[in-house]
PDB file of N, CA and C in Angstrom:
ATOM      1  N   UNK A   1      15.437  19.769  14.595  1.00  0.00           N
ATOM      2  CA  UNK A   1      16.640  19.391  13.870  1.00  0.00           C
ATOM      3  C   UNK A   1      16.602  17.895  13.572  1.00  0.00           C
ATOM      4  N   UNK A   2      16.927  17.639  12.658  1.00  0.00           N
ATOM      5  CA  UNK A   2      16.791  15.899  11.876  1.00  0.00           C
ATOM      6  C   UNK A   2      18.390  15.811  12.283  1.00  0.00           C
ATOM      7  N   UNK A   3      18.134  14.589  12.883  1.00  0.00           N
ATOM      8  CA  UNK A   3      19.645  14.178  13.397  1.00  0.00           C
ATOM      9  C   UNK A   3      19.691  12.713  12.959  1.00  0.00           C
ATOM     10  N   UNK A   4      20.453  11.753  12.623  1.00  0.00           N
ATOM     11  CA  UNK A   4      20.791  10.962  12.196  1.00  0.00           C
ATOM     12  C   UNK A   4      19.836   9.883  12.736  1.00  0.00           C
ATOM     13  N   UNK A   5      19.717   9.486  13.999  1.00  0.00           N
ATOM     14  CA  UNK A   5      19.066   9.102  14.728  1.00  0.00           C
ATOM     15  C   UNK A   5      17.739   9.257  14.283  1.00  0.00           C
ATOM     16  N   UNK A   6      16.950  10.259  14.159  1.00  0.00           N
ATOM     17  CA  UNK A   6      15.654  10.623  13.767  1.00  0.00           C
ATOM     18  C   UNK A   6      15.110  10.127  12.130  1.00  0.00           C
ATOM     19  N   UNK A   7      16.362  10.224  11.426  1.00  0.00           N
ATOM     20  CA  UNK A   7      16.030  10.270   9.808  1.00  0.00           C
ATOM     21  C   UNK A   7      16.170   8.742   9.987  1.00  0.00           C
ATOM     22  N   UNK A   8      16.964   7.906  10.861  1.00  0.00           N
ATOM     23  CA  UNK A   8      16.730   6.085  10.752  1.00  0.00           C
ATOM     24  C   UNK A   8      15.419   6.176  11.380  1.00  0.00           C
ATOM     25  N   UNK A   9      15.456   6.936  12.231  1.00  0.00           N
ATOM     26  CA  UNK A   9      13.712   6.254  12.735  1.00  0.00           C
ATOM     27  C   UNK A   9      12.603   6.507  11.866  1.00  0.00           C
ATOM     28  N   UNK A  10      12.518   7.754  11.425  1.00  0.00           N
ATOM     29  CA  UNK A  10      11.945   8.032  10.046  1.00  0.00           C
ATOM     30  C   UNK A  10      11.438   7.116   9.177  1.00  0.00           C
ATOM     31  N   UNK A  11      12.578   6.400   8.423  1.00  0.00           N
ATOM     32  CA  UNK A  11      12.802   5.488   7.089  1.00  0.00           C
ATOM     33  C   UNK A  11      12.581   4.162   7.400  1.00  0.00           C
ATOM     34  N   UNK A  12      12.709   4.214   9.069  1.00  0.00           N
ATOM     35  CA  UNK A  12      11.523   2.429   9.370  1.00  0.00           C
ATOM     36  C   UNK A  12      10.603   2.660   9.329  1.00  0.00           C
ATOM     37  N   UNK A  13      10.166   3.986   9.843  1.00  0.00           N
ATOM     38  CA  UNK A  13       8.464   4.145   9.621  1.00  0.00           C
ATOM     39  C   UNK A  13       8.255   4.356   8.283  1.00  0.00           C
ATOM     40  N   UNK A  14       9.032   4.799   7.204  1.00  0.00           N
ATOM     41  CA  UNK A  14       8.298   4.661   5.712  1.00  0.00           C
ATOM     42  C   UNK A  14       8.473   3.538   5.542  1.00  0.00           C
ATOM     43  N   UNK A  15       9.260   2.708   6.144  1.00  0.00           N
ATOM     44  CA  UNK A  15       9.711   1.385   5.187  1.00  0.00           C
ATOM     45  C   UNK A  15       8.341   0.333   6.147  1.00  0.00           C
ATOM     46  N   UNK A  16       7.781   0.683   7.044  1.00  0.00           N
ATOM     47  CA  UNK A  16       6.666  -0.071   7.513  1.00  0.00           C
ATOM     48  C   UNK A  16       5.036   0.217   6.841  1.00  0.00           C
ATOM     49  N   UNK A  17       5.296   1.002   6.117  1.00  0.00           N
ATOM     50  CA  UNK A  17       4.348   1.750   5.791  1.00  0.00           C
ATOM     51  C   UNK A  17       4.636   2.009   4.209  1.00  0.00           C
ATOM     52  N   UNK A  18       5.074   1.357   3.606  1.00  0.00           N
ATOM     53  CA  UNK A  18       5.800   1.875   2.214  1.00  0.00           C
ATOM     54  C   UNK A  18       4.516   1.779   1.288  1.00  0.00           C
ATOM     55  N   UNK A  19       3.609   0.763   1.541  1.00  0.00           N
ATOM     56  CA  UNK A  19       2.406   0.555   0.681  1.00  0.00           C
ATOM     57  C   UNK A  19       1.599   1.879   0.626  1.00  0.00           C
ATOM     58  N   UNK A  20       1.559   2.872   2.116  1.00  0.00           N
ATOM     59  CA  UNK A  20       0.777   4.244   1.624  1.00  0.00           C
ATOM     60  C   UNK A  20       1.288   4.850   1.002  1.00  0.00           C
ATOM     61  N   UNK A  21       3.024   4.840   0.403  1.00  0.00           N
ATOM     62  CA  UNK A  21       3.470   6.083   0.100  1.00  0.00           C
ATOM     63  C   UNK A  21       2.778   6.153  -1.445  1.00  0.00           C
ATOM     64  N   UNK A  22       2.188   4.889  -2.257  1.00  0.00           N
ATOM     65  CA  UNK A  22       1.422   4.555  -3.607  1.00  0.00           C
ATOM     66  C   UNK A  22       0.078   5.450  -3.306  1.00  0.00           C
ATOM     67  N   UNK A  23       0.132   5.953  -2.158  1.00  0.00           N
ATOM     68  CA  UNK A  23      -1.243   6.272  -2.227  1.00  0.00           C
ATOM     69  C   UNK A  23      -1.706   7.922  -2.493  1.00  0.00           C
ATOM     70  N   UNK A  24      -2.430   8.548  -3.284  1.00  0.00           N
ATOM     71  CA  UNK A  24      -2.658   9.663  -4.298  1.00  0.00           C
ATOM     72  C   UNK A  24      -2.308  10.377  -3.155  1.00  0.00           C
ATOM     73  N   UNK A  25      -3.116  10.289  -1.844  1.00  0.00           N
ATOM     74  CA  UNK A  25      -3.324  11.635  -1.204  1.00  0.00           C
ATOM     75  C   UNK A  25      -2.235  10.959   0.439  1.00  0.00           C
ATOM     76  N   UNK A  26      -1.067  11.753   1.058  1.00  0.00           N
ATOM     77  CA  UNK A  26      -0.672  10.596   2.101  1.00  0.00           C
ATOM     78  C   UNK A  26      -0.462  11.650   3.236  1.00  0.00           C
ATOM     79  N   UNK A  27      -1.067  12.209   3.353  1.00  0.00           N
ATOM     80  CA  UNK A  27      -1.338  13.110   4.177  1.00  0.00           C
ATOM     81  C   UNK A  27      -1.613  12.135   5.929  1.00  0.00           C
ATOM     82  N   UNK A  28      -2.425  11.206   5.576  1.00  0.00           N
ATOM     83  CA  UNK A  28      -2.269   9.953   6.893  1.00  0.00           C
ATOM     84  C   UNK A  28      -1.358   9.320   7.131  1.00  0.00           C
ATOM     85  N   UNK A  29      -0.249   9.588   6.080  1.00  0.00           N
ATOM     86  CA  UNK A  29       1.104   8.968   6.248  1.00  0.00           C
ATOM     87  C   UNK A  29       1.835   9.736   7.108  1.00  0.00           C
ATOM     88  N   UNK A  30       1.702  10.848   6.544  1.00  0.00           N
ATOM     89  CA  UNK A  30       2.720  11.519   7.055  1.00  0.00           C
ATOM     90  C   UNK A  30       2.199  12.088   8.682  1.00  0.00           C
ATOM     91  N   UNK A  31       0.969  11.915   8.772  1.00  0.00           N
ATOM     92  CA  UNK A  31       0.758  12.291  10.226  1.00  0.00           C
ATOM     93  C   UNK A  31       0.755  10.873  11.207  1.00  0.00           C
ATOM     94  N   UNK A  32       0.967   9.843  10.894  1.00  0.00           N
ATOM     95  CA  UNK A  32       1.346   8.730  11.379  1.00  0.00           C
ATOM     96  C   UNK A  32       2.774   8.385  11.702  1.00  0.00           C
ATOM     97  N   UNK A  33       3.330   8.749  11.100  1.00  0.00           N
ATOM     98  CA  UNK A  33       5.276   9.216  10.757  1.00  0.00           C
ATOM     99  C   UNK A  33       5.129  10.063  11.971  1.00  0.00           C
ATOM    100  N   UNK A  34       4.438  11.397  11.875  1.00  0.00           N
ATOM    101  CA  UNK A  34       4.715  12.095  12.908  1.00  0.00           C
ATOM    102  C   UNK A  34       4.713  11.652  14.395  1.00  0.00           C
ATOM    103  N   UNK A  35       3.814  10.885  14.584  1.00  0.00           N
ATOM    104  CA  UNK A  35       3.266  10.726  15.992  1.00  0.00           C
ATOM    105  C   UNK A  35       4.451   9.497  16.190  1.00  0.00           C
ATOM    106  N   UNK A  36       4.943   9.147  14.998  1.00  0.00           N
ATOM    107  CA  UNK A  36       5.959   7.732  15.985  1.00  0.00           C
ATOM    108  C   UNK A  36       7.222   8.461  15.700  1.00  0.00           C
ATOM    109  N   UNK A  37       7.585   9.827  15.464  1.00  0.00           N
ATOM    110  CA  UNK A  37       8.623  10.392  15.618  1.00  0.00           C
ATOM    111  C   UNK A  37       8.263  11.316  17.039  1.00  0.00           C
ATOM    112  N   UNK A  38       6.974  11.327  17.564  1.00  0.00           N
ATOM    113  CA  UNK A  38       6.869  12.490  18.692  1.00  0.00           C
ATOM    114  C   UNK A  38       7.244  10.876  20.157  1.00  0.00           C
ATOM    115  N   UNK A  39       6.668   9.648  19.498  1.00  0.00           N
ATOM    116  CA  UNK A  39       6.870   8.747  20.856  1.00  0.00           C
ATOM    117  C   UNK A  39       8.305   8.642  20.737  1.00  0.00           C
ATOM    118  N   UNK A  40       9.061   8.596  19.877  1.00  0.00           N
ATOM    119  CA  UNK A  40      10.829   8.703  20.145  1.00  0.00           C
ATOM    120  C   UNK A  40      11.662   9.958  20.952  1.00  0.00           C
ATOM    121  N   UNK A  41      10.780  10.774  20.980  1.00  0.00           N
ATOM    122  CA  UNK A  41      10.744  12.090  21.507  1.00  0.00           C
ATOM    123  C   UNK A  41      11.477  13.455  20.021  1.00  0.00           C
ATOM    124  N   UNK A  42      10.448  13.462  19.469  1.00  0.00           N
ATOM    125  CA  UNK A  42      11.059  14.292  18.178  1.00  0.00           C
ATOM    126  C   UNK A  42       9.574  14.668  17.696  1.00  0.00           C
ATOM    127  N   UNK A  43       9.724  16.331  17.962  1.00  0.00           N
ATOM    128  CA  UNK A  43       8.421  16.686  17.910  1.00  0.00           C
ATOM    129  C   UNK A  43       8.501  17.515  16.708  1.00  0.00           C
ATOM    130  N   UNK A  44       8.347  16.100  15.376  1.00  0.00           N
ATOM    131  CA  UNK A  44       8.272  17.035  13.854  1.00  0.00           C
ATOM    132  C   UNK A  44       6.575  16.852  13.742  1.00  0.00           C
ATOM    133  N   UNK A  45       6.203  18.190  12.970  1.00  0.00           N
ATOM    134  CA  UNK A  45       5.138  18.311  12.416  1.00  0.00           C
ATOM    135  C   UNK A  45       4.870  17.670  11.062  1.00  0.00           C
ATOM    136  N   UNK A  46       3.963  17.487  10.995  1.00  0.00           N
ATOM    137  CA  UNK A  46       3.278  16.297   9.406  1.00  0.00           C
ATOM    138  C   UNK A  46       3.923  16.855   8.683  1.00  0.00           C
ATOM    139  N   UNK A  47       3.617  18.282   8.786  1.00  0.00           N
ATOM    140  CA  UNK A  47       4.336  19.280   7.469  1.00  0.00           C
ATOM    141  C   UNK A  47       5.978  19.013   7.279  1.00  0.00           C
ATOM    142  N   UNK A  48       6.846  19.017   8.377  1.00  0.00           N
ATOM    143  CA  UNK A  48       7.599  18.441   8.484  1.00  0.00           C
ATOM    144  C   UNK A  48       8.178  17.154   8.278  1.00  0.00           C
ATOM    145  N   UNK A  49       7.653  16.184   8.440  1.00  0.00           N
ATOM    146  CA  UNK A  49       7.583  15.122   7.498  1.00  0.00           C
ATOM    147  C   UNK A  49       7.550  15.023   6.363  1.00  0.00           C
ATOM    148  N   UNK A  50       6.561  15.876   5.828  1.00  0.00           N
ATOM    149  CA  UNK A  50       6.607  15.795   4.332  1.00  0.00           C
ATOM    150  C   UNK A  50       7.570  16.321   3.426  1.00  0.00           C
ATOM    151  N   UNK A  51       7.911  17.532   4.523  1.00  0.00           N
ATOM    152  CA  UNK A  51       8.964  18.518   3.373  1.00  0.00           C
ATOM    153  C   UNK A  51      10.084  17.336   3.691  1.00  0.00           C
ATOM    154  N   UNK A  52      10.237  16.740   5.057  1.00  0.00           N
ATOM    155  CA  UNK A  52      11.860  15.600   4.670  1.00  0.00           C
ATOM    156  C   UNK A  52      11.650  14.644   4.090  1.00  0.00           C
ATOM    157  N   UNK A  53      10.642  14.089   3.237  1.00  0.00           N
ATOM    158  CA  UNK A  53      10.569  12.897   2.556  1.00  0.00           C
ATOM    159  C   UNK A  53      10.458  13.745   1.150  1.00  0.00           C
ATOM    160  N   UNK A  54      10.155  15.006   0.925  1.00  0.00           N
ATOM    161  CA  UNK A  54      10.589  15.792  -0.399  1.00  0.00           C
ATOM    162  C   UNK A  54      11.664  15.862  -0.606  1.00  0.00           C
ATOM    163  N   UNK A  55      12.377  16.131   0.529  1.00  0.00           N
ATOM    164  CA  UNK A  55      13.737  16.393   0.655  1.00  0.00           C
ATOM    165  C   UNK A  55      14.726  15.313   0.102  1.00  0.00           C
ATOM    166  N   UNK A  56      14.356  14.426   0.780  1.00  0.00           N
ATOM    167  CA  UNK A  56      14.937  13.211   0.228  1.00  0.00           C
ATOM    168  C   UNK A  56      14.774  12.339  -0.899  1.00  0.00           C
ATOM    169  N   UNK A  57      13.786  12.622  -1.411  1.00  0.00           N
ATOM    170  CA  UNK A  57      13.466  12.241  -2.806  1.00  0.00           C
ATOM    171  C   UNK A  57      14.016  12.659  -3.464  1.00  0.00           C
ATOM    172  N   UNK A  58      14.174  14.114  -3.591  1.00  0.00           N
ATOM    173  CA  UNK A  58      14.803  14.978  -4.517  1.00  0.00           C
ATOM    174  C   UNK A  58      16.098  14.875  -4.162  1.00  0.00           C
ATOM    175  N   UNK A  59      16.645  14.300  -3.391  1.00  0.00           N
ATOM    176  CA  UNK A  59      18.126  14.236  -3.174  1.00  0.00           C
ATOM    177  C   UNK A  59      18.855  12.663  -3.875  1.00  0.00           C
ATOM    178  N   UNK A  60      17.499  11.997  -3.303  1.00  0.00           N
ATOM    179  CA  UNK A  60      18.001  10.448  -3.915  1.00  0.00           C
ATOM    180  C   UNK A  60      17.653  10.473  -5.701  1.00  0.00           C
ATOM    181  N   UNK A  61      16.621  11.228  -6.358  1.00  0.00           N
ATOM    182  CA  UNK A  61      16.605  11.295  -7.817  1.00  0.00           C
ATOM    183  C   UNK A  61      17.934  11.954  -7.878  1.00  0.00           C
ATOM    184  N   UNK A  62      18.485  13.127  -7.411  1.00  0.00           N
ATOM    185  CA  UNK A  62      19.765  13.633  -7.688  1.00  0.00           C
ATOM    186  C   UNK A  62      20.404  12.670  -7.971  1.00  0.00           C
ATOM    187  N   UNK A  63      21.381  12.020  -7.011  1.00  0.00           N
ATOM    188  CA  UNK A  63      22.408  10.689  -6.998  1.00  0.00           C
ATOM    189  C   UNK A  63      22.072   9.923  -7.703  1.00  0.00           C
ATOM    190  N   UNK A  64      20.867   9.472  -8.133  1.00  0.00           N
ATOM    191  CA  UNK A  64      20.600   8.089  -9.033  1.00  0.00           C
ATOM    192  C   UNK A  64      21.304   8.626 -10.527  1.00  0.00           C
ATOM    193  N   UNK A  65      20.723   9.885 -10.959  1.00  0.00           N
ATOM    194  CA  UNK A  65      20.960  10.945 -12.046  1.00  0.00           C
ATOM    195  C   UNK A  65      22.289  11.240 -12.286  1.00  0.00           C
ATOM    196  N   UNK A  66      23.166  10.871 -10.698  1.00  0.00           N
ATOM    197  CA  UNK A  66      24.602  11.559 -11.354  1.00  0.00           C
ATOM    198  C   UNK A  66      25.220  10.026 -10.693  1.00  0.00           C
ATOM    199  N   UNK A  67      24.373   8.920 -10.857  1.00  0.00           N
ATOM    200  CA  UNK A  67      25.059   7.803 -10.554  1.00  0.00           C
ATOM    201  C   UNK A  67      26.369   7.978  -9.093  1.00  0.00           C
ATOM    202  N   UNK A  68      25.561   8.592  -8.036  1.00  0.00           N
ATOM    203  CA  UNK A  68      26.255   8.797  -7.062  1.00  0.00           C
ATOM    204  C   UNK A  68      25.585   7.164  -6.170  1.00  0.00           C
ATOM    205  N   UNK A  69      26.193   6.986  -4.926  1.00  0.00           N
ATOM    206  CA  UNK A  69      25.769   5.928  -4.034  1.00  0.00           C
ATOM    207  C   UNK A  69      25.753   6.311  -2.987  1.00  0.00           C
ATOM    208  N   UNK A  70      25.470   5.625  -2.143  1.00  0.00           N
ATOM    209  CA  UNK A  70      25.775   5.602  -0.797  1.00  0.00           C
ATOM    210  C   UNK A  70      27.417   6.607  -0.135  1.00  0.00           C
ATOM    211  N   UNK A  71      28.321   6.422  -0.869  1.00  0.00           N
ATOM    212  CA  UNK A  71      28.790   7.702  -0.601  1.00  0.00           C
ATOM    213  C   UNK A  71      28.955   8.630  -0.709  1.00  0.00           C
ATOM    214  N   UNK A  72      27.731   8.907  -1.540  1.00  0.00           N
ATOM    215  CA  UNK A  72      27.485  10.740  -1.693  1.00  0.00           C
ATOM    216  C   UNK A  72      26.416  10.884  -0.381  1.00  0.00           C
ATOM    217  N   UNK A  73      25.123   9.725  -0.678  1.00  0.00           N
ATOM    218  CA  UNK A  73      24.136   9.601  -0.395  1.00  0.00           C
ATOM    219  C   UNK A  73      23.712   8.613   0.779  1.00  0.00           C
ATOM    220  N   UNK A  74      24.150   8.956   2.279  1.00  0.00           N
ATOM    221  CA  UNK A  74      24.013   7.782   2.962  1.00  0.00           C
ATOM    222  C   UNK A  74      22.924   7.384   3.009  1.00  0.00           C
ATOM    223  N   UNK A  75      21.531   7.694   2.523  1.00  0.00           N
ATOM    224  CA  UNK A  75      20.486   7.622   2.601  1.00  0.00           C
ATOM    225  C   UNK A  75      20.150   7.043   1.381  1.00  0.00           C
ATOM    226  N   UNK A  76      20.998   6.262  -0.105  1.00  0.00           N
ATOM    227  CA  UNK A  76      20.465   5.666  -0.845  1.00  0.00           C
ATOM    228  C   UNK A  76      19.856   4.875  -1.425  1.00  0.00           C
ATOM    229  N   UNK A  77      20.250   3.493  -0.563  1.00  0.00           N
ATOM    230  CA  UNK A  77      19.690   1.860  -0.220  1.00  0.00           C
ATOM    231  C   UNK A  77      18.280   2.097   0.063  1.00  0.00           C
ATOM    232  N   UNK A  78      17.798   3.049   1.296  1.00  0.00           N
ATOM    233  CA  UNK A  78      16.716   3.006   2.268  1.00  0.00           C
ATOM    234  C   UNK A  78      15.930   3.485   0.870  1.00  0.00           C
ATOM    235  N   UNK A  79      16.252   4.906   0.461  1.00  0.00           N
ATOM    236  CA  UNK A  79      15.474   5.204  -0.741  1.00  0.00           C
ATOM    237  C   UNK A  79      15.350   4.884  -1.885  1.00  0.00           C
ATOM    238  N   UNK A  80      16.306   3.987  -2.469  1.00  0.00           N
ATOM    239  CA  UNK A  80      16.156   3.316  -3.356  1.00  0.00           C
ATOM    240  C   UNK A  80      14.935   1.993  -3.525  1.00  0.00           C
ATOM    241  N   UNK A  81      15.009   1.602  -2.112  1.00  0.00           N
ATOM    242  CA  UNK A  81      13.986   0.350  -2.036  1.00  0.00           C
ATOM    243  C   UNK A  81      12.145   1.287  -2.345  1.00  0.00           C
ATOM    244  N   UNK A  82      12.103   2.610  -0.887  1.00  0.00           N
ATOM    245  CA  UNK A  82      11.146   3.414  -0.624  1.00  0.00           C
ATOM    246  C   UNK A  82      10.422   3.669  -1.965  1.00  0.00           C
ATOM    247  N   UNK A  83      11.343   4.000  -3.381  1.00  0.00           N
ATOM    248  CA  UNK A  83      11.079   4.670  -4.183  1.00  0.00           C
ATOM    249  C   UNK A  83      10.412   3.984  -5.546  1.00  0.00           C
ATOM    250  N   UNK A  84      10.585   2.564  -5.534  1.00  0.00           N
ATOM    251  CA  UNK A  84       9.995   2.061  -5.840  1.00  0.00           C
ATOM    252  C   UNK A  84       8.437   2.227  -5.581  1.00  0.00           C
ATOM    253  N   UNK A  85       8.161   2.141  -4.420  1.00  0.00           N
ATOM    254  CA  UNK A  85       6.203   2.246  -4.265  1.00  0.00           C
ATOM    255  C   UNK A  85       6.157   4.014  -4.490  1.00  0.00           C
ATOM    256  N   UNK A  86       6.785   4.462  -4.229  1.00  0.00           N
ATOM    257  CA  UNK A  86       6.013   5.935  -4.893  1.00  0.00           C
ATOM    258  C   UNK A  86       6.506   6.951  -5.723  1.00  0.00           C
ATOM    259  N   UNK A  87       7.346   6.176  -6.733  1.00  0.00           N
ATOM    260  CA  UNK A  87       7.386   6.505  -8.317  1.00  0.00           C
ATOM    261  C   UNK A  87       6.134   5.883  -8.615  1.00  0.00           C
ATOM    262  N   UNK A  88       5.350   5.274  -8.390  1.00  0.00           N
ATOM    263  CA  UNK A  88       4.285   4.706  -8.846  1.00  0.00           C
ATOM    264  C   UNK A  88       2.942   6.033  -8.735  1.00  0.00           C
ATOM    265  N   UNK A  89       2.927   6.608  -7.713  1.00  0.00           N
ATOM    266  CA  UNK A  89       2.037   7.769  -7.925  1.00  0.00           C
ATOM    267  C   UNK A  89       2.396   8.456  -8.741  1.00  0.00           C
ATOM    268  N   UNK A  90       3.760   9.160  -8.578  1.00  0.00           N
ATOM    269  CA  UNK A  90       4.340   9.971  -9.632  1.00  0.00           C
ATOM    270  C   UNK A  90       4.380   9.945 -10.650  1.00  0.00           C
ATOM    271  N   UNK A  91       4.441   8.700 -11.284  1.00  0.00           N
ATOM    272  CA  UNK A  91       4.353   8.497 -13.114  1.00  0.00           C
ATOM    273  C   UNK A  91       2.775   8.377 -13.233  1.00  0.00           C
ATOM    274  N   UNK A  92       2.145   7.860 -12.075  1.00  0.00           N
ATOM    275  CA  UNK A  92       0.790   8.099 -12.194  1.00  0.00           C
ATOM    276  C   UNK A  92       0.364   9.848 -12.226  1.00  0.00           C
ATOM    277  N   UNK A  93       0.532  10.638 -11.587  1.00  0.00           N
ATOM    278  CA  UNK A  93       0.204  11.590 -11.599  1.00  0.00           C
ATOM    279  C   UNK A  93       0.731  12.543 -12.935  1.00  0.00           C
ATOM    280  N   UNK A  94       1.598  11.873 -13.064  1.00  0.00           N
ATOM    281  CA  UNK A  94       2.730  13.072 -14.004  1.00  0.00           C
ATOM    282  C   UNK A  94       1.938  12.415 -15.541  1.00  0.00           C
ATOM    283  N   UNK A  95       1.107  11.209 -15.564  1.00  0.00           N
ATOM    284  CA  UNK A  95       0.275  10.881 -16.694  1.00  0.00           C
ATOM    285  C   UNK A  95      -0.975  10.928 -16.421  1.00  0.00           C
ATOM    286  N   UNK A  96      -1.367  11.921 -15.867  1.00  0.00           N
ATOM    287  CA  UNK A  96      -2.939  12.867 -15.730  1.00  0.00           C
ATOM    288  C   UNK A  96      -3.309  13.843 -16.991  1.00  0.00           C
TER     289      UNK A  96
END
C-alpha cells in the first residue's frame, strides 16, 4: 500500500535521481527506487515503482490539462519539476 509517507520518500528518490528518468531504458531507476523504498521498510517491487511513477504521470498530465493544482493534485509541484527531465524521452520517443 503507497501511503503518504512512502510516495514522499519515493519523489526524493526521483528527485535525486531525476537525470535517469531522461534516460531511454530506466529500468535501473526504478530498481534503485526500489531498494531505498525496501531500506525505509516498504517492500515495493521495480514493477511497482514503475506502475506508481505511470501512475503519477498520468495523473499530473491530467491536472496540468484541466489546469488543476496542488489542490486537486497534492503531488503537483514534486511532478511538475520531475517532468521536466522525462518529457524529454517522451517527445523523444513519441518522434521515432
Amino acid at each position: 500500500m503507497w501511503t503518504d509517507i512512502a510516495l514522499k520518500i519515493f519523489l526524493t528518490e526521483c528527485q535525486s535521481r531525476k537525470h535517469q528518468l531522461s534516460a531511454e531504458r530506466k529500468r535501473d531507476l526504478w530498481t534503485e527506487i526500489s531498494a531505498a523504498l525496501r531500506a525505509n521498510g516498504y517492500g515495493f517491487t521495480t514493477d511497482q515503482v514503475e506502475n506508481k511513477w505511470k501512475s503519477l504521470y498520468r495523473r499530473y498530465k491530467k491536472a496540468k490539462c484541466s489546469r488543476q493544482t496542488a489542490e486537486r493534485f497534492p503531488y503537483f509541484e514534486a511532478m511538475e519539476e520531475l517532468a521536466q527531465f522525462y518529457d524529454k524521452t517522451e517527445s523523444h520517443v513519441a518522434g521515432d
